[in-house]
PDB file of N, CA and C in Angstrom:
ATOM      1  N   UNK A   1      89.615  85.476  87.966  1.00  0.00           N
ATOM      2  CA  UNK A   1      90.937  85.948  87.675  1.00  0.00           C
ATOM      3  C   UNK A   1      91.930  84.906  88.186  1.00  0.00           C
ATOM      4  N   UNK A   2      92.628  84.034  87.724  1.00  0.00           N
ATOM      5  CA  UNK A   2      93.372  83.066  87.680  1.00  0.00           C
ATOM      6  C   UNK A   2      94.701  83.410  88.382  1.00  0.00           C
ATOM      7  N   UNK A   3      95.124  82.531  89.171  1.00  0.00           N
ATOM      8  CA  UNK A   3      96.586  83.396  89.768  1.00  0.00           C
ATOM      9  C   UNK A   3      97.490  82.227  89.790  1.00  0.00           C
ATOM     10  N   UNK A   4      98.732  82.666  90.153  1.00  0.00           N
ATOM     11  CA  UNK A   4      99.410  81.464  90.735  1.00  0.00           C
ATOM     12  C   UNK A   4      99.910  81.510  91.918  1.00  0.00           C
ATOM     13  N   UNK A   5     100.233  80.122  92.562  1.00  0.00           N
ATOM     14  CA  UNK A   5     100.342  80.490  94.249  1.00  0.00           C
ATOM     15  C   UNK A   5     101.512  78.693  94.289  1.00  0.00           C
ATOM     16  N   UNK A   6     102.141  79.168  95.034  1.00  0.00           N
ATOM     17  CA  UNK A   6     103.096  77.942  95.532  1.00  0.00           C
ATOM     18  C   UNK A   6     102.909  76.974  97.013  1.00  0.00           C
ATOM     19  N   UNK A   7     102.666  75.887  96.960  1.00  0.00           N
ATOM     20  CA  UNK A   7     102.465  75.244  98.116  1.00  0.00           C
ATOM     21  C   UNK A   7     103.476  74.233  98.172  1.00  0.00           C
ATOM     22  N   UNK A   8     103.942  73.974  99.699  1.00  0.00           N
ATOM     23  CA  UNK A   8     104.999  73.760 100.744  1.00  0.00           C
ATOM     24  C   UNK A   8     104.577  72.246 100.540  1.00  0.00           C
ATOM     25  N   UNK A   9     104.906  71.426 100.208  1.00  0.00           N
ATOM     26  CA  UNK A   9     105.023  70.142 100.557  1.00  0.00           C
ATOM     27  C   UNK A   9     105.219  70.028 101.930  1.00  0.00           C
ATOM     28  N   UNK A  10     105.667  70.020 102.502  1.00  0.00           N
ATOM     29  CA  UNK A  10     106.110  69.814 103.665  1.00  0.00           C
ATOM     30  C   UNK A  10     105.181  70.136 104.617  1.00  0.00           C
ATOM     31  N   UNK A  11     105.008  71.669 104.528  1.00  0.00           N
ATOM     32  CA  UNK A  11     104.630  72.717 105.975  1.00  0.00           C
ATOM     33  C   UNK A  11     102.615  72.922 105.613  1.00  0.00           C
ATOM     34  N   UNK A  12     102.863  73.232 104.353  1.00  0.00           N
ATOM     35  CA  UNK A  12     101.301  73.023 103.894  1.00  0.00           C
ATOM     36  C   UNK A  12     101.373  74.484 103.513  1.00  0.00           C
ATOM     37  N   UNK A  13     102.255  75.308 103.993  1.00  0.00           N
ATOM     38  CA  UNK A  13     102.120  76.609 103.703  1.00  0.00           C
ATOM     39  C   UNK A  13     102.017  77.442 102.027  1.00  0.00           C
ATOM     40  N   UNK A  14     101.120  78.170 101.966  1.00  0.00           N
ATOM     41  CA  UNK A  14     100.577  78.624 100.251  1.00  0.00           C
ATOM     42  C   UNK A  14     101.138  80.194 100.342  1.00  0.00           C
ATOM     43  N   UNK A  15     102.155  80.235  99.483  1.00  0.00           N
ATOM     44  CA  UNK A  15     102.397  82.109  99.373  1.00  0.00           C
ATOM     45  C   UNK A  15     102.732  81.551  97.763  1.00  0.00           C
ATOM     46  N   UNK A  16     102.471  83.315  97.501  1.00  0.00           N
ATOM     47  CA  UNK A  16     103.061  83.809  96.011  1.00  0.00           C
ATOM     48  C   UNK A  16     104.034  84.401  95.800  1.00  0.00           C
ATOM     49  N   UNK A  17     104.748  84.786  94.664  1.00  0.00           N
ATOM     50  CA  UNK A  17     105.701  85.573  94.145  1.00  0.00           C
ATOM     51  C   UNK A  17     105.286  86.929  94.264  1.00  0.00           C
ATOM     52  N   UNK A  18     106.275  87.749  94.404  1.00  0.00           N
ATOM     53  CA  UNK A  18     105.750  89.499  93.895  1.00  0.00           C
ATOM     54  C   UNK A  18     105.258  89.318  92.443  1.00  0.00           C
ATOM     55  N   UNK A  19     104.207  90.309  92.063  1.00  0.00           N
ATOM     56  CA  UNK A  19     104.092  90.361  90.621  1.00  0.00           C
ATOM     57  C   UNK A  19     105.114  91.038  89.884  1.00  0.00           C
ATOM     58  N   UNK A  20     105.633  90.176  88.574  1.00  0.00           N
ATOM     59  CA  UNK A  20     105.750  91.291  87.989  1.00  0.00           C
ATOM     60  C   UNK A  20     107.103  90.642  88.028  1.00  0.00           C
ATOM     61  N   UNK A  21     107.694  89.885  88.916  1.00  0.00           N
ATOM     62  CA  UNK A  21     109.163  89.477  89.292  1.00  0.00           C
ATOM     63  C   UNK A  21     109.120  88.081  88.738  1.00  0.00           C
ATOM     64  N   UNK A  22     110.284  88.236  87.566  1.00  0.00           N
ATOM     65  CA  UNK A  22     110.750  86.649  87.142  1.00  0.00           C
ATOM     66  C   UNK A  22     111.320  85.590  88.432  1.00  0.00           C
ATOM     67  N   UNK A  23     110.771  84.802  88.576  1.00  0.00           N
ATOM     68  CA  UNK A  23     111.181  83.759  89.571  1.00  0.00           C
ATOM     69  C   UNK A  23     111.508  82.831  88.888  1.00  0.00           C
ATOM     70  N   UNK A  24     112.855  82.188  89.682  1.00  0.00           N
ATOM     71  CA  UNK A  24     113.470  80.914  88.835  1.00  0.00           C
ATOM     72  C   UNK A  24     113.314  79.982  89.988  1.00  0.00           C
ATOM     73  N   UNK A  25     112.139  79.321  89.866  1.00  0.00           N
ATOM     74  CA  UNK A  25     111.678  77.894  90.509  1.00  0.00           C
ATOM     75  C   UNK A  25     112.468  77.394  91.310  1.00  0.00           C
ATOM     76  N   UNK A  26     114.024  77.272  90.778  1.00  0.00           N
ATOM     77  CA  UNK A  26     114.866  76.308  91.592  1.00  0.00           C
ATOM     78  C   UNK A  26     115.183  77.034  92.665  1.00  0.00           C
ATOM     79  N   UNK A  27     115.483  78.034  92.466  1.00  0.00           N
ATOM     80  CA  UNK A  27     115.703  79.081  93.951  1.00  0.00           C
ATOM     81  C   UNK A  27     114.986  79.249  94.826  1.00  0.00           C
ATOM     82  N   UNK A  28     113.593  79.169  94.768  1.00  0.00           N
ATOM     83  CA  UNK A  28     112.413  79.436  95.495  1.00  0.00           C
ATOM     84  C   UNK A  28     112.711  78.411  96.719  1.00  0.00           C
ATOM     85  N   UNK A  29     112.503  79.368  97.833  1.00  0.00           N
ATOM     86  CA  UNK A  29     112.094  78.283  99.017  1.00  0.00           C
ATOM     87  C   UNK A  29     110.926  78.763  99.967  1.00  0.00           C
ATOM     88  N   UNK A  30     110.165  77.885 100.511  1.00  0.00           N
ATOM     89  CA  UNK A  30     108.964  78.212 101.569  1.00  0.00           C
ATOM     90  C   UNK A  30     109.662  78.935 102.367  1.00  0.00           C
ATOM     91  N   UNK A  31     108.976  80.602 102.482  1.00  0.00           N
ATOM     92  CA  UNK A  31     109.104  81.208 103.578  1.00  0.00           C
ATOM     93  C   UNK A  31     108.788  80.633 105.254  1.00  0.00           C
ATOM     94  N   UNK A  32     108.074  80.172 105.121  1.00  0.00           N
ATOM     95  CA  UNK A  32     107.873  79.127 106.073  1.00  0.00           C
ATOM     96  C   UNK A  32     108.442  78.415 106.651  1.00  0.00           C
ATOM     97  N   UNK A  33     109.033  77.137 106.457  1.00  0.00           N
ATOM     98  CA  UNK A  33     110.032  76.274 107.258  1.00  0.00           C
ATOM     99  C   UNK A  33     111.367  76.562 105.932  1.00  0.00           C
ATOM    100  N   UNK A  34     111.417  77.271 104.568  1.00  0.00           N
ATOM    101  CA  UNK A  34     112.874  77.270 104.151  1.00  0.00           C
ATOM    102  C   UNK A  34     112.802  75.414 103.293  1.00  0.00           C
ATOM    103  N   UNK A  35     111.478  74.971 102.960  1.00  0.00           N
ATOM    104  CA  UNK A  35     111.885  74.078 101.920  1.00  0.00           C
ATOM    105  C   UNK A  35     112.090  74.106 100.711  1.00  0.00           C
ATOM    106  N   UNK A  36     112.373  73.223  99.956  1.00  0.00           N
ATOM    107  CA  UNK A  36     112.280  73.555  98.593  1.00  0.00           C
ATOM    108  C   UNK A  36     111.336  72.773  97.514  1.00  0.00           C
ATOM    109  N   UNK A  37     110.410  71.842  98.622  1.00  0.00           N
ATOM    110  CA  UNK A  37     109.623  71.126  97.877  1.00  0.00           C
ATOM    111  C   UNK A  37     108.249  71.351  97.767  1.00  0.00           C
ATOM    112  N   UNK A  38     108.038  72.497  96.461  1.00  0.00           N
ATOM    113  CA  UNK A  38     107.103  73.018  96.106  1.00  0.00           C
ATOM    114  C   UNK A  38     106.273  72.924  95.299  1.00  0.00           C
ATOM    115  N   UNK A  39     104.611  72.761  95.204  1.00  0.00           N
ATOM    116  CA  UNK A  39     104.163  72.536  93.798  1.00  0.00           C
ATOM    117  C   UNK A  39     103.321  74.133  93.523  1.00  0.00           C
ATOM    118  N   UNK A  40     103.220  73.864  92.134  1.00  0.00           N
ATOM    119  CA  UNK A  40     102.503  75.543  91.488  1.00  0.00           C
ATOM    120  C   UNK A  40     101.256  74.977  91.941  1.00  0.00           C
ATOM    121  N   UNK A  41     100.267  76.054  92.025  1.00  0.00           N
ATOM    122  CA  UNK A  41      99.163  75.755  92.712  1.00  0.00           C
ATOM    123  C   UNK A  41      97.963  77.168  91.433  1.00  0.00           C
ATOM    124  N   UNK A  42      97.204  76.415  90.623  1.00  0.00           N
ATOM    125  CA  UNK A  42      96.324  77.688  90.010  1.00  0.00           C
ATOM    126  C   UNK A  42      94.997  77.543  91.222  1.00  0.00           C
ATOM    127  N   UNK A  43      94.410  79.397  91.465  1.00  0.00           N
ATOM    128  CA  UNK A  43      93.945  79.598  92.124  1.00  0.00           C
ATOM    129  C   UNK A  43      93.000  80.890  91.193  1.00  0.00           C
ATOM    130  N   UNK A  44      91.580  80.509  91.325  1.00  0.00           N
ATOM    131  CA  UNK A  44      90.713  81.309  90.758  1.00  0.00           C
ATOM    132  C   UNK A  44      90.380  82.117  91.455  1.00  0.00           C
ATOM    133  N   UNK A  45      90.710  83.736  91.724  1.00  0.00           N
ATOM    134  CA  UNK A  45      90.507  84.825  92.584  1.00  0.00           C
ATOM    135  C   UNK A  45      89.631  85.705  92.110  1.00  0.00           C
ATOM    136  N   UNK A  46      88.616  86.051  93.122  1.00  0.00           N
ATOM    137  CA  UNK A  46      87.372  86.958  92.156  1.00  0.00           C
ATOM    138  C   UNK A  46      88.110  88.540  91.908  1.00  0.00           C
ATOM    139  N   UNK A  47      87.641  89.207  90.742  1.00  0.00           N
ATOM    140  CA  UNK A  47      88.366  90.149  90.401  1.00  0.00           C
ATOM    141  C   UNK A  47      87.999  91.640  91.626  1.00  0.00           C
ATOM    142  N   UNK A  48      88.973  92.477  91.723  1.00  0.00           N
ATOM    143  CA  UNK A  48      88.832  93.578  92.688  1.00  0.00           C
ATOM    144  C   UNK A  48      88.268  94.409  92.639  1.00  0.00           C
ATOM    145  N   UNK A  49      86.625  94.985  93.695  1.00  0.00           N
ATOM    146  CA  UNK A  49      85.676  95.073  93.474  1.00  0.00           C
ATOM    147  C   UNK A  49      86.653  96.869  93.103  1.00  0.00           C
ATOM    148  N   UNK A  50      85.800  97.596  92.139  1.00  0.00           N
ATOM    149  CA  UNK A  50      86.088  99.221  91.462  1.00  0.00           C
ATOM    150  C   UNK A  50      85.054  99.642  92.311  1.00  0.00           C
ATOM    151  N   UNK A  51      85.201 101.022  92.739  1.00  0.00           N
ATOM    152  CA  UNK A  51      84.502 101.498  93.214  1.00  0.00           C
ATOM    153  C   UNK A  51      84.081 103.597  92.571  1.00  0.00           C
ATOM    154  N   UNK A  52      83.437 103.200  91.944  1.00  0.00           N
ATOM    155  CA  UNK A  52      83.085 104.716  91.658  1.00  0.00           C
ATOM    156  C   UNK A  52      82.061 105.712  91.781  1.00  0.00           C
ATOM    157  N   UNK A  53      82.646 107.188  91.439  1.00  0.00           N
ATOM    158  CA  UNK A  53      81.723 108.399  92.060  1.00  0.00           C
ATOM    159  C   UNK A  53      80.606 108.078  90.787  1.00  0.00           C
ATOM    160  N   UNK A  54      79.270 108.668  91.092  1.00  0.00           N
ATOM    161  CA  UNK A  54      78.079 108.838  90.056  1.00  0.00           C
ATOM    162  C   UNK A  54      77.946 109.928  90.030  1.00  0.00           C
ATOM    163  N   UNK A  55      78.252 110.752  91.038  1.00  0.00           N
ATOM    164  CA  UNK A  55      78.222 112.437  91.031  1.00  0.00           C
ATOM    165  C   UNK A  55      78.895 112.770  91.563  1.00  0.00           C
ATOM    166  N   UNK A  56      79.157 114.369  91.033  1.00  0.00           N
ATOM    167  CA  UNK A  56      80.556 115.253  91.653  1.00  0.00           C
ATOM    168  C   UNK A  56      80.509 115.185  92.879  1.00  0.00           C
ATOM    169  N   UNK A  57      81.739 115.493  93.401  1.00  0.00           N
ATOM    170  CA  UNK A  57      81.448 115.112  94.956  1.00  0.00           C
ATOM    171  C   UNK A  57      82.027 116.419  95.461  1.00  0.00           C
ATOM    172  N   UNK A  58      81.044 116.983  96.609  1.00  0.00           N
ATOM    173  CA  UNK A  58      80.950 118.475  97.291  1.00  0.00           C
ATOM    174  C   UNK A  58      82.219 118.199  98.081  1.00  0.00           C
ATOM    175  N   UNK A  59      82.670 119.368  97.935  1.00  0.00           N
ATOM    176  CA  UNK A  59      83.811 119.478  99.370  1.00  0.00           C
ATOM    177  C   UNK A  59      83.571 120.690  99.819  1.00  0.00           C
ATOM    178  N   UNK A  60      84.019 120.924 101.373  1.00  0.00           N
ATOM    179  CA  UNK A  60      83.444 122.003 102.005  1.00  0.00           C
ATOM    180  C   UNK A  60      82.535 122.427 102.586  1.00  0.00           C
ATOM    181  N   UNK A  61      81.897 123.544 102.889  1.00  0.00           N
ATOM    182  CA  UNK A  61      80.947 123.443 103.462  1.00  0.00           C
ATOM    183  C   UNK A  61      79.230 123.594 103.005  1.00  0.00           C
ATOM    184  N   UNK A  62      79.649 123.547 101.708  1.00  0.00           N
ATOM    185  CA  UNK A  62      78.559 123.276 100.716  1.00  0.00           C
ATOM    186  C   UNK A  62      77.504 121.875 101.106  1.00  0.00           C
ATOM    187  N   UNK A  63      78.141 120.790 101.658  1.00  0.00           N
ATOM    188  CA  UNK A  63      77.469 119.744 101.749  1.00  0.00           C
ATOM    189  C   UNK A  63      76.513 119.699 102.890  1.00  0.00           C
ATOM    190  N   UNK A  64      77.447 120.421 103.486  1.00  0.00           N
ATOM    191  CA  UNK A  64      76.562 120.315 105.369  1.00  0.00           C
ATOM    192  C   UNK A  64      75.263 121.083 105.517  1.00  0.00           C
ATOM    193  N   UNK A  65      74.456 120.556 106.425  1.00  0.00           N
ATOM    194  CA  UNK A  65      72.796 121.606 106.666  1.00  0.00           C
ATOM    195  C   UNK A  65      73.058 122.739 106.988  1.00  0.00           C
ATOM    196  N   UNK A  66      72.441 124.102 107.085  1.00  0.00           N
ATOM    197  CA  UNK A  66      72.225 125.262 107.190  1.00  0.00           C
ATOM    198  C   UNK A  66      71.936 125.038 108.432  1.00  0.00           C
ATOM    199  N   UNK A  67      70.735 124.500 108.821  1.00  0.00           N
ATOM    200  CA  UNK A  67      70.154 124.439 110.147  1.00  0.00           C
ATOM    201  C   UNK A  67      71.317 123.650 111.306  1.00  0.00           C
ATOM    202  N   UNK A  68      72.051 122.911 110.803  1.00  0.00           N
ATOM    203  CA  UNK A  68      72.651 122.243 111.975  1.00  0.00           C
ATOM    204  C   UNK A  68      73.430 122.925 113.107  1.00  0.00           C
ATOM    205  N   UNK A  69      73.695 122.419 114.248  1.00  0.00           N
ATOM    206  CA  UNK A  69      74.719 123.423 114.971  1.00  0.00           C
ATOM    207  C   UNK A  69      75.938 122.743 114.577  1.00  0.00           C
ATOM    208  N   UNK A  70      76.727 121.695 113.927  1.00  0.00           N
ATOM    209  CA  UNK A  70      77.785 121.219 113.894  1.00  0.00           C
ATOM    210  C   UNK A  70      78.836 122.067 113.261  1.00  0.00           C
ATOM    211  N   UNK A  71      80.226 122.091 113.838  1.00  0.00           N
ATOM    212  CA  UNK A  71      80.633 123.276 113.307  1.00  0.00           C
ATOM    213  C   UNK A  71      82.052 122.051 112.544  1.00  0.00           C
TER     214      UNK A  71
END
């Protein structure tokens, strides 16, 4: 997943934009030391692992042992 990321000439420092927010280049400055001499930087980011149910999932006290003492 391909991103873009800005690096600091100067400071070495790498941040991004919010998504989603038009940025006009010339305005941009390193949060960092406040420069303005920046290059675009593409950065290949692995995509964000999904995580899902395979079965309904019990709530209550349906799930817990009969035998246990845990209350």
């Amino acid at each position: 997943m391909p991103g873009r990321e800005y690096s600091c000439g100067e400071c070495g420092h790498r941040f991004r934009a919010p998504e989603g927010e038009v940025v006009d280049s010339r305005m941009l400055m390193c949060p960092s030391c406040g420069s303005i001499d920046l290059t675009i930087v593409i950065v290949d980011r692995p995509q964000p692992a999904v995580l899902r149910v395979r079965e309904p999932v019990q709530s209550g006290d349906l799930w817990r042992d009969p035998e246990s003492e845990a209350s």
